[in-house]
PDB file of N, CA and C in Angstrom:
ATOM      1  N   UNK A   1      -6.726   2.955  14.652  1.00  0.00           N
ATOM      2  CA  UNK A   1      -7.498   1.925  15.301  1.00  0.00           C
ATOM      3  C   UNK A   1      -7.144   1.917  16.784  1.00  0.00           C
ATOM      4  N   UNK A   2      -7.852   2.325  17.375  1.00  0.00           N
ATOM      5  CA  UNK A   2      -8.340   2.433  18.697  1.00  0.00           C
ATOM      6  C   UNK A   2      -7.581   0.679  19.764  1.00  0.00           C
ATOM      7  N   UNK A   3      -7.936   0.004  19.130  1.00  0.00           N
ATOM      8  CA  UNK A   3      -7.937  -1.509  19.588  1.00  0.00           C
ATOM      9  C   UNK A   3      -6.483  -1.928  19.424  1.00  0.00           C
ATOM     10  N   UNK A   4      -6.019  -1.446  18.476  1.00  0.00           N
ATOM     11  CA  UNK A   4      -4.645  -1.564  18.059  1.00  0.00           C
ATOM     12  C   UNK A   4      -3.659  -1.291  18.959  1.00  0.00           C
ATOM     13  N   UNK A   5      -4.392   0.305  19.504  1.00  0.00           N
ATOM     14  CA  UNK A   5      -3.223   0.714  20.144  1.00  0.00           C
ATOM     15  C   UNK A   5      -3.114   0.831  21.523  1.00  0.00           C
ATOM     16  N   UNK A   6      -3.984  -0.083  22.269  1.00  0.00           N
ATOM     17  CA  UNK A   6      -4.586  -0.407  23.517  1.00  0.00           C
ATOM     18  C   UNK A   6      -3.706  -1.684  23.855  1.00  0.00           C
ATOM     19  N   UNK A   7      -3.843  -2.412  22.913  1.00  0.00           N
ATOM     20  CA  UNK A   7      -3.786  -3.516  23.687  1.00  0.00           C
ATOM     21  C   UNK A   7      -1.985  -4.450  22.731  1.00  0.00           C
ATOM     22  N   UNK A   8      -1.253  -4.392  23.544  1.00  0.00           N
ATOM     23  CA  UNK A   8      -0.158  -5.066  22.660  1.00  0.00           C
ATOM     24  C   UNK A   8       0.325  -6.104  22.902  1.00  0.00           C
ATOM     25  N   UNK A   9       0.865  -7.001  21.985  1.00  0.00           N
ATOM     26  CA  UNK A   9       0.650  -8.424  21.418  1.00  0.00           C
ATOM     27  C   UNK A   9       1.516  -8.868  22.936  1.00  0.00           C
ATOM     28  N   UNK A  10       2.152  -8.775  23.720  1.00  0.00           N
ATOM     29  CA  UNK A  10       2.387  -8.928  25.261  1.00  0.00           C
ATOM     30  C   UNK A  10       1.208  -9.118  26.039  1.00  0.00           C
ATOM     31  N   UNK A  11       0.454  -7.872  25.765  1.00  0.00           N
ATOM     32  CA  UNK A  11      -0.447  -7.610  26.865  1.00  0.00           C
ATOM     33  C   UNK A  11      -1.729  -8.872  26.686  1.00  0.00           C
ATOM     34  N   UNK A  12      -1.743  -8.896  25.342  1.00  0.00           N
ATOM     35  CA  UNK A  12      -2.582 -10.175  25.085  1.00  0.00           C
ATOM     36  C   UNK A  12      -2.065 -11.364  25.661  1.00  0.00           C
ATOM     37  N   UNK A  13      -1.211 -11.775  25.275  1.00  0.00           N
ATOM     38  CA  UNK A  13      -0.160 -13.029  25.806  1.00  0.00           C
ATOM     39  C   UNK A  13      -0.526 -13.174  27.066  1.00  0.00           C
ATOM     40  N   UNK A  14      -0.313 -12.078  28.263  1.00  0.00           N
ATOM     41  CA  UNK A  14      -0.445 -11.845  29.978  1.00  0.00           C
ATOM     42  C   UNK A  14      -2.029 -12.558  30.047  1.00  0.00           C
ATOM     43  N   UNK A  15      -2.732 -11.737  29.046  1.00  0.00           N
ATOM     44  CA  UNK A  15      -4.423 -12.188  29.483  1.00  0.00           C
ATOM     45  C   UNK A  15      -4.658 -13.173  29.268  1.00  0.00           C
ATOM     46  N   UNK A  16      -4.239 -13.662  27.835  1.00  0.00           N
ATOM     47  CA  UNK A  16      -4.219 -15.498  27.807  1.00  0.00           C
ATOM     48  C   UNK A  16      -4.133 -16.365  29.048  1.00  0.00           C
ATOM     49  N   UNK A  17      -2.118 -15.920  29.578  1.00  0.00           N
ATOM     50  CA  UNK A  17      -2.114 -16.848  30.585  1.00  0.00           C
ATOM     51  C   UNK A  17      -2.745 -16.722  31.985  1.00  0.00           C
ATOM     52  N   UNK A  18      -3.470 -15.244  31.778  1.00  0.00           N
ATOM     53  CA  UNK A  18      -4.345 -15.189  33.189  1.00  0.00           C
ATOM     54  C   UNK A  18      -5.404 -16.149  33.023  1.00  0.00           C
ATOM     55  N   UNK A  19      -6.050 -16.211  31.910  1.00  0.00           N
ATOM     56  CA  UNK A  19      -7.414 -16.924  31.527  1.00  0.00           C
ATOM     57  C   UNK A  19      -7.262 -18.361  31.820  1.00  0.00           C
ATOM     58  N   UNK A  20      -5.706 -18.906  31.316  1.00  0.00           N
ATOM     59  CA  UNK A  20      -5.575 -20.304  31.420  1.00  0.00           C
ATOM     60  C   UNK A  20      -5.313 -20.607  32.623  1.00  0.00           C
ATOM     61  N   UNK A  21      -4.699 -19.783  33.560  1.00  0.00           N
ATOM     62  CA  UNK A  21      -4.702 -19.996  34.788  1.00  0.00           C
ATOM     63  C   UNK A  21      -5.658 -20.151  35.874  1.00  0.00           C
ATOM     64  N   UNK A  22      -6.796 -19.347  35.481  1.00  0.00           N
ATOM     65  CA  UNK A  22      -7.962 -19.219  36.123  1.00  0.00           C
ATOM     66  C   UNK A  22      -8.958 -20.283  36.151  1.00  0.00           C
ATOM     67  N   UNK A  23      -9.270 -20.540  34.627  1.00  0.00           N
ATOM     68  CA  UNK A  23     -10.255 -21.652  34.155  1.00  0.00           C
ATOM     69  C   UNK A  23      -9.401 -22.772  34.117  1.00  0.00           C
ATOM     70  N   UNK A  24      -8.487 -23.285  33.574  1.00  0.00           N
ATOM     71  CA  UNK A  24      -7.949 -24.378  33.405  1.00  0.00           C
ATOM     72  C   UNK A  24      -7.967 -24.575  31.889  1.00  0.00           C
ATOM     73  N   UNK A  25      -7.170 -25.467  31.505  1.00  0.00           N
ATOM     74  CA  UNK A  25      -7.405 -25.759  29.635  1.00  0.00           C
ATOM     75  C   UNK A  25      -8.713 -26.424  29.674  1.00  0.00           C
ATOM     76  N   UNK A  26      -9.468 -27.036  30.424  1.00  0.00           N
ATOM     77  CA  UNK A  26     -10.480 -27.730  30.492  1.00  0.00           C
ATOM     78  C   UNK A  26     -11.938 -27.246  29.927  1.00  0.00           C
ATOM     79  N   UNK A  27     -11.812 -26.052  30.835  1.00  0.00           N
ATOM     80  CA  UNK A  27     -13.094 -25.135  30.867  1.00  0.00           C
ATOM     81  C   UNK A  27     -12.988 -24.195  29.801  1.00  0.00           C
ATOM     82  N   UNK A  28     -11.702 -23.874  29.173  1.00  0.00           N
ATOM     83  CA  UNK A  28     -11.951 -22.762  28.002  1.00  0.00           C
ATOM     84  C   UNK A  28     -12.760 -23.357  26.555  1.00  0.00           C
ATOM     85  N   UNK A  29     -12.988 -24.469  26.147  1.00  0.00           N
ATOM     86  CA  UNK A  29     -13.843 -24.755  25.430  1.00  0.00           C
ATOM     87  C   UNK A  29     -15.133 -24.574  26.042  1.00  0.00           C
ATOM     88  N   UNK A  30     -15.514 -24.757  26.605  1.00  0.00           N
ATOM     89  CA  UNK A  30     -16.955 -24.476  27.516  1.00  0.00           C
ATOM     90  C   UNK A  30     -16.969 -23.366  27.355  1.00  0.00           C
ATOM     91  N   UNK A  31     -16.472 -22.829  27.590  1.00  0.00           N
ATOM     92  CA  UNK A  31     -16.504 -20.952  28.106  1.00  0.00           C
ATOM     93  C   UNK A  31     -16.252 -20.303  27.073  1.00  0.00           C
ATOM     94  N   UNK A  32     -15.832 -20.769  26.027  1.00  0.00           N
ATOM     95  CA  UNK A  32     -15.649 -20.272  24.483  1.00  0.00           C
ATOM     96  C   UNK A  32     -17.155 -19.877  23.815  1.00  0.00           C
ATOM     97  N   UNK A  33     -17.684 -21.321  23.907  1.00  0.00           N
ATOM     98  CA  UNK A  33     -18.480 -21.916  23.420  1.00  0.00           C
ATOM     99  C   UNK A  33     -19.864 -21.614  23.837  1.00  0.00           C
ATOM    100  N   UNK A  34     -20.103 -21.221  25.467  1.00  0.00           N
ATOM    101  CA  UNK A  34     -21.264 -20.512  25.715  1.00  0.00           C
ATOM    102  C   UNK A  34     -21.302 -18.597  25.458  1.00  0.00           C
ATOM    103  N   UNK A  35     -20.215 -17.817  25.111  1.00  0.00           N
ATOM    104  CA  UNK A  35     -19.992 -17.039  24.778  1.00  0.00           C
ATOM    105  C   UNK A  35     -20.407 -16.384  23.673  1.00  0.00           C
ATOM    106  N   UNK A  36     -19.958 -17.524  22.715  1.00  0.00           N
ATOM    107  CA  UNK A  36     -21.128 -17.275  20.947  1.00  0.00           C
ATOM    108  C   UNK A  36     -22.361 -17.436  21.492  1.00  0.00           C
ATOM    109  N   UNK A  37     -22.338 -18.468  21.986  1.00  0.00           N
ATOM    110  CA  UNK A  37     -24.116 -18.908  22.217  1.00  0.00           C
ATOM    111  C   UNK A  37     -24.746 -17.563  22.349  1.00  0.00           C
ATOM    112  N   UNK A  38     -24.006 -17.420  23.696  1.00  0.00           N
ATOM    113  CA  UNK A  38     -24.792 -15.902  23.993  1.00  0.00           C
ATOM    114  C   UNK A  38     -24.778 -14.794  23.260  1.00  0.00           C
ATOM    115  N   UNK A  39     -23.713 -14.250  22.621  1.00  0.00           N
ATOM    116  CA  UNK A  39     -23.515 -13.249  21.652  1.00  0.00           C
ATOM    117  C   UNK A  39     -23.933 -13.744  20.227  1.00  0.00           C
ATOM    118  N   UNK A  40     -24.802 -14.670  19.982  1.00  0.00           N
ATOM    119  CA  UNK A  40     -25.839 -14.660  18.872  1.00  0.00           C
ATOM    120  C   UNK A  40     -26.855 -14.840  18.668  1.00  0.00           C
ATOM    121  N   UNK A  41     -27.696 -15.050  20.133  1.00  0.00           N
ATOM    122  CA  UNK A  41     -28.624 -15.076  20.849  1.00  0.00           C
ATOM    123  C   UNK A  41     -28.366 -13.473  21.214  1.00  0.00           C
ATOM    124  N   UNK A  42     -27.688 -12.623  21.465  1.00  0.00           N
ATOM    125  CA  UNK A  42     -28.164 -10.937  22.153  1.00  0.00           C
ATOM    126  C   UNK A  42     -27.971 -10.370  20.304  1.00  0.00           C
ATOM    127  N   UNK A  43     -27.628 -11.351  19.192  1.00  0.00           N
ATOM    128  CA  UNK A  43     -27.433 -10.900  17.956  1.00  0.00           C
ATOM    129  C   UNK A  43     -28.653 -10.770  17.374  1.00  0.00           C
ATOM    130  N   UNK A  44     -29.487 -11.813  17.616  1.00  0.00           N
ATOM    131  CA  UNK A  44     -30.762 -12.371  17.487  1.00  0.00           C
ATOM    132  C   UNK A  44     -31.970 -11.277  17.658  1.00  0.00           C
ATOM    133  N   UNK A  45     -31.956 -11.124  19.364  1.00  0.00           N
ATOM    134  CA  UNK A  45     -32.263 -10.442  20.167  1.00  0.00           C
ATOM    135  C   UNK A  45     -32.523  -8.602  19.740  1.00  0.00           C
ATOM    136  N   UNK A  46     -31.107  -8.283  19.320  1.00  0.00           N
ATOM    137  CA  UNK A  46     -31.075  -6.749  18.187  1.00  0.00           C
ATOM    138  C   UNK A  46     -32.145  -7.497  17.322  1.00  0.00           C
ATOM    139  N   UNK A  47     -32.095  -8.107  16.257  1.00  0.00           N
ATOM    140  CA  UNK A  47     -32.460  -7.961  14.621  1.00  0.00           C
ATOM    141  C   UNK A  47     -33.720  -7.858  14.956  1.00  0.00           C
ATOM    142  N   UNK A  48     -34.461  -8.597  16.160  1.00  0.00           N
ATOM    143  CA  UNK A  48     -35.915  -9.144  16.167  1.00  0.00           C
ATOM    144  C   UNK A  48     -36.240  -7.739  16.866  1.00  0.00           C
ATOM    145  N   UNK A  49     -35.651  -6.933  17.523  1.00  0.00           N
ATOM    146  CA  UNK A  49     -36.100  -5.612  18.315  1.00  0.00           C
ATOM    147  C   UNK A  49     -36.422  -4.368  17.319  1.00  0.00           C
ATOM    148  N   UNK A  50     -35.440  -4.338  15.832  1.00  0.00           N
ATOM    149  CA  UNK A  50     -34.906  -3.449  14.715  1.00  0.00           C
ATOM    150  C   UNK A  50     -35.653  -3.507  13.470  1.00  0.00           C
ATOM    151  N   UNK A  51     -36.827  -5.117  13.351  1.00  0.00           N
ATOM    152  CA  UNK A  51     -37.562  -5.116  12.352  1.00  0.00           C
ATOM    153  C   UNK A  51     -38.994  -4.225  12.414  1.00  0.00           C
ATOM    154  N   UNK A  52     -38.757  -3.487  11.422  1.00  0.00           N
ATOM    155  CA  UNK A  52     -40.302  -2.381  11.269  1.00  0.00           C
ATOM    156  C   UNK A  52     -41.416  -3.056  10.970  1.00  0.00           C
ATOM    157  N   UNK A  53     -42.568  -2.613  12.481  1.00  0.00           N
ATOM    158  CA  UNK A  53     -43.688  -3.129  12.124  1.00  0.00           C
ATOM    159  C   UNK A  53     -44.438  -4.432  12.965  1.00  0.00           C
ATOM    160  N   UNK A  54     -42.845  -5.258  13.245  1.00  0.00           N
ATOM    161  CA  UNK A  54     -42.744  -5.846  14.493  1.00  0.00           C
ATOM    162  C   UNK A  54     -43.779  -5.941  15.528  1.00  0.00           C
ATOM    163  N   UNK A  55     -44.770  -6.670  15.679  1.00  0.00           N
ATOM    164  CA  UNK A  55     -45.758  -6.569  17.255  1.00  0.00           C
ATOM    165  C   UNK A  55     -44.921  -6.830  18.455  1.00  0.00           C
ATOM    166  N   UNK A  56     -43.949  -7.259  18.513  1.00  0.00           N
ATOM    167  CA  UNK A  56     -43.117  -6.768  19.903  1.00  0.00           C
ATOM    168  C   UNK A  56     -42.179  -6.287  20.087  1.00  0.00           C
ATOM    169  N   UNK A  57     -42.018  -4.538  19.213  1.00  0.00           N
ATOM    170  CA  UNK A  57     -41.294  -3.601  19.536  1.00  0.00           C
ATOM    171  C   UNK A  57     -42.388  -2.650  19.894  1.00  0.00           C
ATOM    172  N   UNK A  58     -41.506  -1.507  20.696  1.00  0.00           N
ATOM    173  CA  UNK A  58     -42.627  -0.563  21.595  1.00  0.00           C
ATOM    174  C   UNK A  58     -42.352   0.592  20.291  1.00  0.00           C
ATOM    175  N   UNK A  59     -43.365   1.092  20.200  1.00  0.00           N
ATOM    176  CA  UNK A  59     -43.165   2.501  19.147  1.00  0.00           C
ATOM    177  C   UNK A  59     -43.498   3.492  19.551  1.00  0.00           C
ATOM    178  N   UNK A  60     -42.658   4.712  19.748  1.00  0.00           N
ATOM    179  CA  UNK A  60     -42.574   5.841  20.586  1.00  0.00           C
ATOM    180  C   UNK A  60     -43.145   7.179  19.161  1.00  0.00           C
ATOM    181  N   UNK A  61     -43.769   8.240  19.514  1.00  0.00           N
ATOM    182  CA  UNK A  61     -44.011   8.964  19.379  1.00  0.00           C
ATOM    183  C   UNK A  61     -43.202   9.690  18.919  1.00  0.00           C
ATOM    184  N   UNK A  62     -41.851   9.829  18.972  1.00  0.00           N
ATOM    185  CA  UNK A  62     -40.806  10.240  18.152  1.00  0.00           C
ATOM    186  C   UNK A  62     -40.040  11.143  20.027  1.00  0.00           C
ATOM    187  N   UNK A  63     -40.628  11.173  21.048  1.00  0.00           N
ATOM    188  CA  UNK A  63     -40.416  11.923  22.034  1.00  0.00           C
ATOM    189  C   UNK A  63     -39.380  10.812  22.652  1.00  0.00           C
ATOM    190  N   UNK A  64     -38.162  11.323  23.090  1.00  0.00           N
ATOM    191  CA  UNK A  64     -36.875  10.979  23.017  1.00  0.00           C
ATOM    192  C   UNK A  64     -36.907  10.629  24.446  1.00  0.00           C
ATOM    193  N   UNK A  65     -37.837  10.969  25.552  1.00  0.00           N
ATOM    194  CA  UNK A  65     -38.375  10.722  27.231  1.00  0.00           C
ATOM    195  C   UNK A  65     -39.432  10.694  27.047  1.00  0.00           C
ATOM    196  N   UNK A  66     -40.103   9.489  26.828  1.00  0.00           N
ATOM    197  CA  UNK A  66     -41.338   9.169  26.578  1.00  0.00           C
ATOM    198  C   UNK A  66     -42.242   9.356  28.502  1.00  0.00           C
ATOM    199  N   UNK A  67     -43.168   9.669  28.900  1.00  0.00           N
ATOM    200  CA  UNK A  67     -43.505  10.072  30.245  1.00  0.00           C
ATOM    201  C   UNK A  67     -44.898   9.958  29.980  1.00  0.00           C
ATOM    202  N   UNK A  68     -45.855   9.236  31.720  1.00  0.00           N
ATOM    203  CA  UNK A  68     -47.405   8.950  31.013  1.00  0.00           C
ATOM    204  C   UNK A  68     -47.601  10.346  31.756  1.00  0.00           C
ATOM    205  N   UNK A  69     -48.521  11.186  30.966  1.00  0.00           N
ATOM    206  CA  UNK A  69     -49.263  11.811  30.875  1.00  0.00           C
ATOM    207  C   UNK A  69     -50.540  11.950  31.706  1.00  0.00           C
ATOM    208  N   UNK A  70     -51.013  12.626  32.758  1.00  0.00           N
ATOM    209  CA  UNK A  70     -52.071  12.695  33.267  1.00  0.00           C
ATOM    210  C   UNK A  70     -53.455  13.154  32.067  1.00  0.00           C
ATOM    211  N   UNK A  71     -54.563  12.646  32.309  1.00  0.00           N
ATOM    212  CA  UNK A  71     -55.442  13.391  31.625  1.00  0.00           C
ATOM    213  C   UNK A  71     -56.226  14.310  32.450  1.00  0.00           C
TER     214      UNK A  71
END
């Protein structure tokens, strides 16, 4: 695991107290909290782009650089 071995239980600790230092204890609920918002709203955002058949996904020709074409 990739994530594991990046980041160690120190290095987390450091970013914490950078975060609390920055925002304040005040603002990290706020800032928690518009974070999901947003990352289940861009969650949203995938599923509704990924359903087949969909009238507002674009459907490509299978051509991987789609380009308009003169006639």
């Amino acid at each position: 695991m990739i994530f594991g071995e990046l980041f160690s239980p120190t290095d987390l600790a450091v970013v914490v107290i950078v975060v609390l230092l920055l925002f304040g204890g005040k603002k990290l609920p706020q800032l928690a909290r518009s974070l999901g918002t947003a990352s289940s709203e861009f969650k949203k955002g995938l599923e509704e782009t990924q359903k087949p058949g969909d009238k507002g996904t674009s459907q490509t020709n299978g051509d991987s650089n789609p380009t308009v074409k003169d006639s």
